[in-house]
Protein backbone atom coordinates (compact mmCIF):
# COMPACT_ATOMS: atom_id res chain seq x y z
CA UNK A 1 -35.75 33.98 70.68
CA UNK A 2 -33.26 36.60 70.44
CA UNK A 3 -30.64 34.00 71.27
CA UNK A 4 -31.19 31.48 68.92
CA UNK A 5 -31.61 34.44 65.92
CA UNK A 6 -28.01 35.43 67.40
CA UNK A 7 -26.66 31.97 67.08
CA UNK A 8 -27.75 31.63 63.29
CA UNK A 9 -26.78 34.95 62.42
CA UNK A 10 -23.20 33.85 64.01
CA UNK A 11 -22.87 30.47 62.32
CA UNK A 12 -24.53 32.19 58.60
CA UNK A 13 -21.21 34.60 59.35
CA UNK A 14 -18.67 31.95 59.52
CA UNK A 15 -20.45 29.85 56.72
CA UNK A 16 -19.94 33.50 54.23
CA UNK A 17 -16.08 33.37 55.39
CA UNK A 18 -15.11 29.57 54.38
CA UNK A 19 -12.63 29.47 51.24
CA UNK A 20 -14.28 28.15 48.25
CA UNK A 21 -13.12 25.06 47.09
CA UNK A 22 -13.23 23.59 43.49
CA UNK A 23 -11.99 20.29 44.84
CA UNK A 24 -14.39 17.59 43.48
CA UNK A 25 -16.58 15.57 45.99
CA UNK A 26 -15.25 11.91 47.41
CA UNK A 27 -16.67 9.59 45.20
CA UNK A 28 -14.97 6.61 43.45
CA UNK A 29 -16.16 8.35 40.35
CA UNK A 30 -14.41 11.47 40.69
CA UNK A 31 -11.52 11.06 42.53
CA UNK A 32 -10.98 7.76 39.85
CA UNK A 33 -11.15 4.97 42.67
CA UNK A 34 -13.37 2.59 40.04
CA UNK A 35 -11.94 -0.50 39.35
CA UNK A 36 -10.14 -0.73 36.18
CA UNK A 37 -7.71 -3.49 34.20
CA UNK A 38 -3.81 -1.95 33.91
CA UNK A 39 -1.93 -4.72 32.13
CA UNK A 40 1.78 -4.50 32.96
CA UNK A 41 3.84 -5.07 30.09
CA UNK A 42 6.83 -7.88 31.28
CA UNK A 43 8.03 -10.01 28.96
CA UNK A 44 6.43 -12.70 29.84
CA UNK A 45 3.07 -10.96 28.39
CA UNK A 46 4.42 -9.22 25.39
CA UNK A 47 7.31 -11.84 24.17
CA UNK A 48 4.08 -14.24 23.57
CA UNK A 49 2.36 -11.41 22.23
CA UNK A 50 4.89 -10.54 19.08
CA UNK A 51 5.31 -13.97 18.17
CA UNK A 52 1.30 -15.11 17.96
CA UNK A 53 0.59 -11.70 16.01
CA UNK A 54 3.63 -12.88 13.95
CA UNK A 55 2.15 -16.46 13.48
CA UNK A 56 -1.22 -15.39 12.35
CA UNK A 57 -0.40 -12.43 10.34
CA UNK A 58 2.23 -14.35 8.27
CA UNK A 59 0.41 -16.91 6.70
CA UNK A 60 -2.41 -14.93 6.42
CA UNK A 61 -0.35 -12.45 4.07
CA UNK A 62 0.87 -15.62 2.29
CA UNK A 63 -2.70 -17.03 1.29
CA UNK A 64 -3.63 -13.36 -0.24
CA UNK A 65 -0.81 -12.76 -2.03
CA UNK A 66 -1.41 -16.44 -3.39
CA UNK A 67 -5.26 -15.74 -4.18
CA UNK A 68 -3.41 -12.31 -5.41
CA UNK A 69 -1.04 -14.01 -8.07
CA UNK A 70 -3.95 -16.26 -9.30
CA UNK A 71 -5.85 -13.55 -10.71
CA UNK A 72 -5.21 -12.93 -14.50
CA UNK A 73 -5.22 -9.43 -16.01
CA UNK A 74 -3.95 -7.63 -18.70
CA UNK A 75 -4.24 -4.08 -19.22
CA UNK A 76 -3.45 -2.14 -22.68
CA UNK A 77 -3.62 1.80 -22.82
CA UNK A 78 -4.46 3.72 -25.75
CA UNK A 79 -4.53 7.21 -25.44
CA UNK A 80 -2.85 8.37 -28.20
CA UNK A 81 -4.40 5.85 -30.55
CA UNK A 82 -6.13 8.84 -32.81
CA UNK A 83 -2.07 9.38 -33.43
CA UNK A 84 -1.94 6.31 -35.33
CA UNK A 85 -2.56 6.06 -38.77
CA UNK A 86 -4.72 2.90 -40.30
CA UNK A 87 -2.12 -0.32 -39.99
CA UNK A 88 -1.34 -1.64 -36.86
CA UNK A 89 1.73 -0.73 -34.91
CA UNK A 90 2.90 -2.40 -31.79
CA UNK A 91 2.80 -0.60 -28.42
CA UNK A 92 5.94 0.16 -26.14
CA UNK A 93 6.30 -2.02 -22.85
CA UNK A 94 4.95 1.20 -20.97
CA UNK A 95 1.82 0.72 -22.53
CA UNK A 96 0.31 -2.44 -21.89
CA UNK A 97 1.08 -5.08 -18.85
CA UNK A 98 -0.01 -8.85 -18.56
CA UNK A 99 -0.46 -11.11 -15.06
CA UNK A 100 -1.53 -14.09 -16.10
CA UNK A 101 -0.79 -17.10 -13.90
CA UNK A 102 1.75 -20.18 -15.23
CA UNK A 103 2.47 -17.62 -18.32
CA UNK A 104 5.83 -15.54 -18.40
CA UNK A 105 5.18 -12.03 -19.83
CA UNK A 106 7.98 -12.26 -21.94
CA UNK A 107 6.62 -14.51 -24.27
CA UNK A 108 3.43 -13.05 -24.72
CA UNK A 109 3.43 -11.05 -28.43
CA UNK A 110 3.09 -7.08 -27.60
CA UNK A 111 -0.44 -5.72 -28.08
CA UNK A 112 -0.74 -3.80 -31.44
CA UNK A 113 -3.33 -0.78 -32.45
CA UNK A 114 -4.60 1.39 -35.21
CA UNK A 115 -6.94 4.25 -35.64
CA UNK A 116 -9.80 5.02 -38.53
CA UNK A 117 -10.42 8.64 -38.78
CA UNK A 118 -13.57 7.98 -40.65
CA UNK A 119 -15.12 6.24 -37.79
CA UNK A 120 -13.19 7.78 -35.20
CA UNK A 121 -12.23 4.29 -34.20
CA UNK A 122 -9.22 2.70 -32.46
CA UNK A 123 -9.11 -1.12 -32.75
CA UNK A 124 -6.94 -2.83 -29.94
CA UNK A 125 -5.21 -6.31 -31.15
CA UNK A 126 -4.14 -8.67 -28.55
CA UNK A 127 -3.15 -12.07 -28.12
CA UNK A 128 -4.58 -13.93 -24.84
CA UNK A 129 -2.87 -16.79 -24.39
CA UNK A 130 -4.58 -19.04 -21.80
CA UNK A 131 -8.48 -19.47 -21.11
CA UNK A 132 -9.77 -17.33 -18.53
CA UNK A 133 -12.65 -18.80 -16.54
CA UNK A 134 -15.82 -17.18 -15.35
CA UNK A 135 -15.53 -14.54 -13.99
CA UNK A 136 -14.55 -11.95 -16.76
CA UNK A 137 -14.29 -8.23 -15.95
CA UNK A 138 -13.88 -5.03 -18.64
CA UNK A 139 -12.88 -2.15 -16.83
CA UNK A 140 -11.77 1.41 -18.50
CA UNK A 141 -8.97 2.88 -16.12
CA UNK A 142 -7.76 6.24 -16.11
CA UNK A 143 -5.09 8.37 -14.82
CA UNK A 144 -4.69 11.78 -12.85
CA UNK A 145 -8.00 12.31 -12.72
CA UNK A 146 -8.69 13.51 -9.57
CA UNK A 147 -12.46 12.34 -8.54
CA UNK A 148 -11.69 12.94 -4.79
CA UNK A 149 -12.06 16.56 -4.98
CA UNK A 150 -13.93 17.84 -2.39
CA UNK A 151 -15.56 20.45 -4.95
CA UNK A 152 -16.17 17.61 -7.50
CA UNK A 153 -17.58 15.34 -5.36
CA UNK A 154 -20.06 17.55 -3.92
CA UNK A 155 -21.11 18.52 -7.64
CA UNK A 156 -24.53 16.92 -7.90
CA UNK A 157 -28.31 17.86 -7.04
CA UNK A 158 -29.81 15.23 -4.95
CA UNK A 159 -33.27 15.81 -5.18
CA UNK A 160 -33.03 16.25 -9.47
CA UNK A 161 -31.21 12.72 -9.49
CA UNK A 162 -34.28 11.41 -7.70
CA UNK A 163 -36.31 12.52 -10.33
CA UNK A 164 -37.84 15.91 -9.00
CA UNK A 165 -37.93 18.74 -10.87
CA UNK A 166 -35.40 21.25 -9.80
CA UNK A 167 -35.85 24.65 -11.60
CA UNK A 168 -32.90 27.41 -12.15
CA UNK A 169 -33.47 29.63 -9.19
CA UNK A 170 -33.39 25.75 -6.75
CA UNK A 171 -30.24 25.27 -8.14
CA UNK A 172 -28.85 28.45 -8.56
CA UNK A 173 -25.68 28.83 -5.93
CA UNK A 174 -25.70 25.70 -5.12
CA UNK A 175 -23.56 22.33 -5.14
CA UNK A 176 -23.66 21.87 -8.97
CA UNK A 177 -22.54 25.97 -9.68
CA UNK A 178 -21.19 26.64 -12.14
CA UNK A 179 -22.92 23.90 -14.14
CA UNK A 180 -26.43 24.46 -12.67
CA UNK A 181 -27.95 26.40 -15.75
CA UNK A 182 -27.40 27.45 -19.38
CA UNK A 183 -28.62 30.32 -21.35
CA UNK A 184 -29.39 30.03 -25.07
CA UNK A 185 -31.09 32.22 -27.57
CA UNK A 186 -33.35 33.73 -24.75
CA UNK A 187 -34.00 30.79 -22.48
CA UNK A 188 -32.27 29.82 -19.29
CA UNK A 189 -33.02 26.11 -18.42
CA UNK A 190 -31.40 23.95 -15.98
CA UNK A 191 -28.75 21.37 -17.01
CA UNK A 192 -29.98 17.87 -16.04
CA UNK A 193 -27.85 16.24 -14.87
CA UNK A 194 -26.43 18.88 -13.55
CA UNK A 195 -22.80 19.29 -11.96
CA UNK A 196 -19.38 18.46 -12.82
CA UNK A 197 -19.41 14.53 -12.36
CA UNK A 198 -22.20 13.99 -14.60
CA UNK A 199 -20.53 16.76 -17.64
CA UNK A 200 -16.79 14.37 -16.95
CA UNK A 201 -18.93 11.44 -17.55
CA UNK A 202 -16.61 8.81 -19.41
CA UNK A 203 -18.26 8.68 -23.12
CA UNK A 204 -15.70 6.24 -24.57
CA UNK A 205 -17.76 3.50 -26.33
CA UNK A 206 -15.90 -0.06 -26.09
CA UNK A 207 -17.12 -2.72 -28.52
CA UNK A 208 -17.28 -6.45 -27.63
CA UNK A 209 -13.96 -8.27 -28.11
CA UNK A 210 -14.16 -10.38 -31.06
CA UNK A 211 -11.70 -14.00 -31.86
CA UNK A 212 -10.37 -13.78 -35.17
CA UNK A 213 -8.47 -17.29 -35.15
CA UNK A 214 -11.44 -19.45 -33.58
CA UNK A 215 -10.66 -22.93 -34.27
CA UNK A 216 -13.52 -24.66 -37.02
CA UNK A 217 -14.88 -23.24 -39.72
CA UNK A 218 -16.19 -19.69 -38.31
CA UNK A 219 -13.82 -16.58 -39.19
CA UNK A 220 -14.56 -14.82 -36.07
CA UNK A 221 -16.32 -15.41 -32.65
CA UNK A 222 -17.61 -12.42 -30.39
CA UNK A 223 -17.47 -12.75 -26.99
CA UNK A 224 -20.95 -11.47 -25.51
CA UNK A 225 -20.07 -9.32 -22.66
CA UNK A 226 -23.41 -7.68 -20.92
CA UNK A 227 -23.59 -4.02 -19.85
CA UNK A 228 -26.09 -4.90 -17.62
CA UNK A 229 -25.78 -5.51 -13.56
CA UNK A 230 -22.65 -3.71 -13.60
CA UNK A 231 -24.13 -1.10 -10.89
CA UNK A 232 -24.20 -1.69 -7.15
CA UNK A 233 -27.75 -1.42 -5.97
CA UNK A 234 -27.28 1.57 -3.48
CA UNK A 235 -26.13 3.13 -6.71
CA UNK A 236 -29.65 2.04 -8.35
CA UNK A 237 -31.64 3.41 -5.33
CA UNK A 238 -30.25 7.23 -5.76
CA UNK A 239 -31.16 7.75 -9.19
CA UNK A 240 -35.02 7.67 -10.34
CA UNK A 241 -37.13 9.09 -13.84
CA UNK A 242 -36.73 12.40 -14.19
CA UNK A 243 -40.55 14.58 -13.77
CA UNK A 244 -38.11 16.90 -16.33
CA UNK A 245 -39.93 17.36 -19.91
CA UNK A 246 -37.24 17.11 -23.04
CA UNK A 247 -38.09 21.18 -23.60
CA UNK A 248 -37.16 21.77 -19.90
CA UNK A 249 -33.65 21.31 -19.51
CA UNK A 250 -30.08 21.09 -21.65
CA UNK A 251 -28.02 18.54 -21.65
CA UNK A 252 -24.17 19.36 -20.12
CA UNK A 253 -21.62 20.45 -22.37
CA UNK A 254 -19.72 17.61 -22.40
CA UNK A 255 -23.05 16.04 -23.72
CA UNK A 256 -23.82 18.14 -26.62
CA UNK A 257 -21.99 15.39 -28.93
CA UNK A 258 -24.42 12.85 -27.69
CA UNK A 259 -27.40 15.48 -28.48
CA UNK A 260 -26.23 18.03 -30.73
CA UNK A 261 -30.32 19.60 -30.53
CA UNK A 262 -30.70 19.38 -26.94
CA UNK A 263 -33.50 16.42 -25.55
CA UNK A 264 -35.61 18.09 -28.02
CA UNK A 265 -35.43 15.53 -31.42
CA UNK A 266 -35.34 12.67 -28.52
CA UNK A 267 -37.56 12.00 -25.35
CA UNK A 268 -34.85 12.75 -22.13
CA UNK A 269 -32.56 9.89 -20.91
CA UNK A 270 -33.55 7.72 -18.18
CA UNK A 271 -30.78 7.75 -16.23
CA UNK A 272 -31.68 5.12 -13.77
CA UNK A 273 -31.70 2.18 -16.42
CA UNK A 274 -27.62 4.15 -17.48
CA UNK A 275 -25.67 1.86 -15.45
CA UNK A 276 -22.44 3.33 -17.08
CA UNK A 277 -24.39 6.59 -15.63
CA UNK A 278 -24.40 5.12 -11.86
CA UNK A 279 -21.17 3.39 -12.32
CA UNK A 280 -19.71 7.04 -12.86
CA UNK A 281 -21.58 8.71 -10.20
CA UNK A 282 -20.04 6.32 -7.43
CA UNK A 283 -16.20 8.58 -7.08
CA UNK A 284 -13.38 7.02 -6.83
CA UNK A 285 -10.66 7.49 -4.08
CA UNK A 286 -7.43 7.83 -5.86
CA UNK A 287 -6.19 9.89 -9.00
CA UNK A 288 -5.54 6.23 -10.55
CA UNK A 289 -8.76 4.28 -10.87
CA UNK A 290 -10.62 1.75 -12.76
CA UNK A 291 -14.78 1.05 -13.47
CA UNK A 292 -16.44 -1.56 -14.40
CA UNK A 293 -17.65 -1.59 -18.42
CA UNK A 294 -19.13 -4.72 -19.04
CA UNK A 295 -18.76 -8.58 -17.63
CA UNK A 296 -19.44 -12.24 -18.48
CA UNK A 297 -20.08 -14.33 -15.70
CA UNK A 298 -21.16 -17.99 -17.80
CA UNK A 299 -18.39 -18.35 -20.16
CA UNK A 300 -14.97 -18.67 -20.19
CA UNK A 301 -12.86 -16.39 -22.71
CA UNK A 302 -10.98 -18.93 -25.31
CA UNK A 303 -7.25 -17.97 -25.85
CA UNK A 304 -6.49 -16.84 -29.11
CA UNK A 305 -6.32 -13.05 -31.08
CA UNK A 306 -8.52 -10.73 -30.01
CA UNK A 307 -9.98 -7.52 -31.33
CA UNK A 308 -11.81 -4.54 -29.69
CA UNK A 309 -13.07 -1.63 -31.32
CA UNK A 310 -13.17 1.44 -28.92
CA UNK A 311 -15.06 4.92 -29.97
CA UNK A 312 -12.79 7.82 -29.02
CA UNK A 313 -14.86 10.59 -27.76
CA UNK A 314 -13.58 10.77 -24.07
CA UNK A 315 -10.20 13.27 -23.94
CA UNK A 316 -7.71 12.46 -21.32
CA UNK A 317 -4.95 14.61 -22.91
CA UNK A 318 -6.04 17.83 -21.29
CA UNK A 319 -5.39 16.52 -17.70
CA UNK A 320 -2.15 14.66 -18.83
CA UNK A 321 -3.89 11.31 -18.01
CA UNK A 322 -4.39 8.24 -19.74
CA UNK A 323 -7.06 5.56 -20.46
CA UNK A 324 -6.58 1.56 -20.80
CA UNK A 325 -8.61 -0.89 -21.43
CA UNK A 326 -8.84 -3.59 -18.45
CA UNK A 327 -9.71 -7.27 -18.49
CA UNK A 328 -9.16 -9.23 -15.71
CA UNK A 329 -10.85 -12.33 -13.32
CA UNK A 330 -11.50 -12.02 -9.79
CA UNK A 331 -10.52 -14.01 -6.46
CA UNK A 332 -12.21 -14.51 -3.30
CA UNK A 333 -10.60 -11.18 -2.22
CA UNK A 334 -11.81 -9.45 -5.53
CA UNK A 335 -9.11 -8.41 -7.84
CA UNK A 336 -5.37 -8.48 -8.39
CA UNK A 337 -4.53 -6.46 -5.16
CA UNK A 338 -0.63 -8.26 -4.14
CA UNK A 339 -0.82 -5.26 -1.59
CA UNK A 340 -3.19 -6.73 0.82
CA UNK A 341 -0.80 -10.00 1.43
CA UNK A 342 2.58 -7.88 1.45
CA UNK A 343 1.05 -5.38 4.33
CA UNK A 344 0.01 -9.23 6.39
CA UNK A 345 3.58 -10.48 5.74
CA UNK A 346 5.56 -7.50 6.54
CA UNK A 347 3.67 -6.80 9.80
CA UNK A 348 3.92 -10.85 10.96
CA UNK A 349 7.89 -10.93 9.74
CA UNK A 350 8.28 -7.86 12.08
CA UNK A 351 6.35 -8.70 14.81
CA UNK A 352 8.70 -12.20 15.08
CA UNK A 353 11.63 -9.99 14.03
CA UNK A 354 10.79 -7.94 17.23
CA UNK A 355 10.26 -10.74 19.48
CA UNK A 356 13.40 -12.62 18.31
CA UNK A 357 14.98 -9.57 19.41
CA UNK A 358 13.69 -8.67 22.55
CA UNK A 359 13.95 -12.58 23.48
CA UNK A 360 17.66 -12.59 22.81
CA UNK A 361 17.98 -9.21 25.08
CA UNK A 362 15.97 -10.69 27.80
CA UNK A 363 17.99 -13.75 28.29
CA UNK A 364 21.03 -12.31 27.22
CA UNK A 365 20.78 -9.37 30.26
CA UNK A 366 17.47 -9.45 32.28
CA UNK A 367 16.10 -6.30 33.41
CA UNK A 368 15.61 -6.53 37.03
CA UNK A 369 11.91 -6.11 37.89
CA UNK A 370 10.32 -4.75 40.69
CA UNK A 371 7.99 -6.29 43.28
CA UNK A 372 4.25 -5.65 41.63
CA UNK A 373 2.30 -5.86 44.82
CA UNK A 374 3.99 -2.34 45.84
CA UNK A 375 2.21 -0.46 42.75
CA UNK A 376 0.46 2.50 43.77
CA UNK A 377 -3.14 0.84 43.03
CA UNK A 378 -2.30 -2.26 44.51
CA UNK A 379 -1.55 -0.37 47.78
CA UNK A 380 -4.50 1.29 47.72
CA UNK A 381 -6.86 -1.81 47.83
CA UNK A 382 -4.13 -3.43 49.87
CA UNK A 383 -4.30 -1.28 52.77
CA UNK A 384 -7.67 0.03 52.33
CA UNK A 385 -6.84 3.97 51.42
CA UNK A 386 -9.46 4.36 49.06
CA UNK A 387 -12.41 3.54 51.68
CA UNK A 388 -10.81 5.62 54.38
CA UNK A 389 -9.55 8.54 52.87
CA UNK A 390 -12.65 10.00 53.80
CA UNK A 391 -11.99 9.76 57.23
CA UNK A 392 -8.67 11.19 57.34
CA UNK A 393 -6.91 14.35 57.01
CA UNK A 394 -4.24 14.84 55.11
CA UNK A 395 -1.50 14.70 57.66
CA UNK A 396 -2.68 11.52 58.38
CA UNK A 397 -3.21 10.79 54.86
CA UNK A 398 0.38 11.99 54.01
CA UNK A 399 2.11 9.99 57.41
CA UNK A 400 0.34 6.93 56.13
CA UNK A 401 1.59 6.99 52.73
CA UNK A 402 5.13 7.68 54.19
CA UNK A 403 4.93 4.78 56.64
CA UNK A 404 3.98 2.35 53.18
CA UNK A 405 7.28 4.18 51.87
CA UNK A 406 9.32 3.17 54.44
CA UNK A 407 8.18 -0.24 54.90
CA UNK A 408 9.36 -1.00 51.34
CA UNK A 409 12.27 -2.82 51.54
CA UNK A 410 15.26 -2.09 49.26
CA UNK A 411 15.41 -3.29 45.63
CA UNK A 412 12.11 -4.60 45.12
CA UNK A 413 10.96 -1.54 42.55
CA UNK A 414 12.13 -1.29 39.43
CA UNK A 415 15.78 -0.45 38.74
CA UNK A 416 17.64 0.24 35.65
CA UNK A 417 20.85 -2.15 35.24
């Protein structure tokens, strides 16, 4: 007994003096022995490869920018229409552009406006000179406004666009601050809605445009363009009926025009069935954006002169933007977007640029090329190191490895010319 507690006292002695390692265990897992795919890029493999991306890519480009050029917009601004007095003067080539396919620009008569202070009206003349088919889009597009704000874009309540009632101290602090509340004469209420998307809300009111040279006996034909369906419906599902009474909440500044008493003289807004609401709510990405007004989908739009009566409450001035007027068909690839094709195009021209290059330095003066079964990981299944590394130590490791060296006979790795 006294022996073998000697003998495991000796060998728990010499266990407490062995170095600690941090060298991970033999496995194909950690010492990266899996099997794994490592193309080698010759030029058989990538030649092929520059000139098939090329091949796609190119008339790929070609058949969007076609679809592109088909489209037929034109696009009038009028900011500073409430400048204008009450006759019509014709805008500046900076202020209005037409693409309208198998019709030169040039020859289309410039767009004219004028303003009635009365109404607070701006009426936009134009002359369309083709038919446009079914599909026909209204959009509003404005300028430097910045919707992808981080602060702006958080600026909404959730749960009070679902239709719960949110009271001040819920929203106090929170994502819609500063426009969360409002005191008046005693009586802080919540806004609803609440935040600084819904206060920006575009309040612009665009009238339906109207022929005033229709061929027959009629002196003018209005061309019925629906409000309706112009939301997505994952903008539908975010916004429900408010639980909000009219004495509850104020409207946002911005909306004091619309209700100069507050939801009092009216029953609240329902802002789920406000697609121009939802439409709003969705942010855009860029500083330069458009949104959908109002569509026709069943008729064409007959050329002749048009007129459009727009409401000018929304003020782009203070930003230094601008506002326009939008109407425009669609493709299969949505609007007029010649980007799309160009990016296709200029990536297959310089993929075959690239190949035609690399082919004419290949066969001009070849790069010698080394003998691929002398890779590293080829040598390794080769001879069978990765299963008995195990085994060995690493002088024998090492003398193997130099043997492989010196077996290699001259010129077969790669060499630079």
């Amino acid at each position: 007994m006294a022996g073998a507690s000697t003998t495991a006292a000796a060998s728990t002695a010499a266990g407490a003096g062995e170095p600690k390692t941090k060298q991970p265990s033999n496995t194909a897992f950690k010492q990266q022995r899996l099997r794994a795919w490592q193309p080698l890029l010759t030029p058989k493999s990538v030649l092929p490869t520059f000139f098939i991306i090329g091949i796609i890519f190119a008339p790929i480009g070609g058949w969007l920018l076609w679809a592109s050029e088909r489209v037929n917009e034109l696009r009038i601004d009028y900011t500073n229409c409430d400048k204008l007095g009450n006759t019509f003067v014709g805008l500046g080539p900076s202020q209005f552009e037409y693409h309208l396919h198998g019709v030169s620009s040039n020859s289309i008569p410039q767009p004219k406006q004028k303003y009635d202070a009365t109404s607070n009206k701006c009426t936009i003349a134009f002359n369309l000179p083709k038919d446009l088919d079914p599909n026909v889009y209204l959009y509003y597009r404005l300028t430097n406004f910045y919707q992808n704000h981080r602060r702006y874009t958080r600026s909404f309540d959730v749960d009070q666009l679902k239709g719960k009632v949110r009271s001040v101290s819920d929203l106090s602090n929170g994502d819609c601050s500063p426009l969360d509340s409002h005191t008046e004469a005693g009586s802080t209420r919540p806004y609803y809605p609440c935040g600084l998307i819904a206060n920006s809300l575009f309040n612009d009111t665009i009238g339906q445009p109207v022929l005033t040279n229709p061929s027959g006996d009629q002196s003018s034909v209005v061309y019925q363009m629906s409000e309706s369906g112009i939301a997505w419906s994952a903008d539908k599902k975010r916004v429900n009926p408010t639980e909000y009474k009219p004495s509850d909440v104020y409207p946002p500044p911005n909306w004091r025009a619309q209700y100069p008493d507050g939801y009092n003289g009216t029953s609240i807004p329902d802002l789920s069935q406000n697609e121009h609401f939802l439409v709003w709510m969705r942010t855009a990405g860029l500083p330069t954006f458009r949104k959908l007004y109002m569509k026709n989908t069943q008729d064409k739009m007959a050329s002749g002169y048009y007129q459009i009566d727009v409401t000018m409450n929304y003020d782009t001035r203070s930003f230094d933007g601008t506002k326009s007027i939008v109407i425009s068909t669609t493709s299969f690839i949505g609007g007029r977007n010649p980007v799309l094709g160009i990016a296709f195009i200029s990536v297959g021209g310089l993929c075959v640029l690239l190949g035609c290059i690399f082919a004419v330095r290949h066969f001009y003066r070849p790069r010698r090329l080394g003998d691929h079964t002398y890779l590293s990981w080829n040598q390794q299944v080769a001879s069978g190191l990765a299963d008995n590394s195990a085994g060995r130590g690493p002088s024998s490791a090492a003398a193997a490895a130099s043997g492989r060296n010196a077996q290699q006979p001259q010129g077969l790795l790669r060499q630079r010319p």
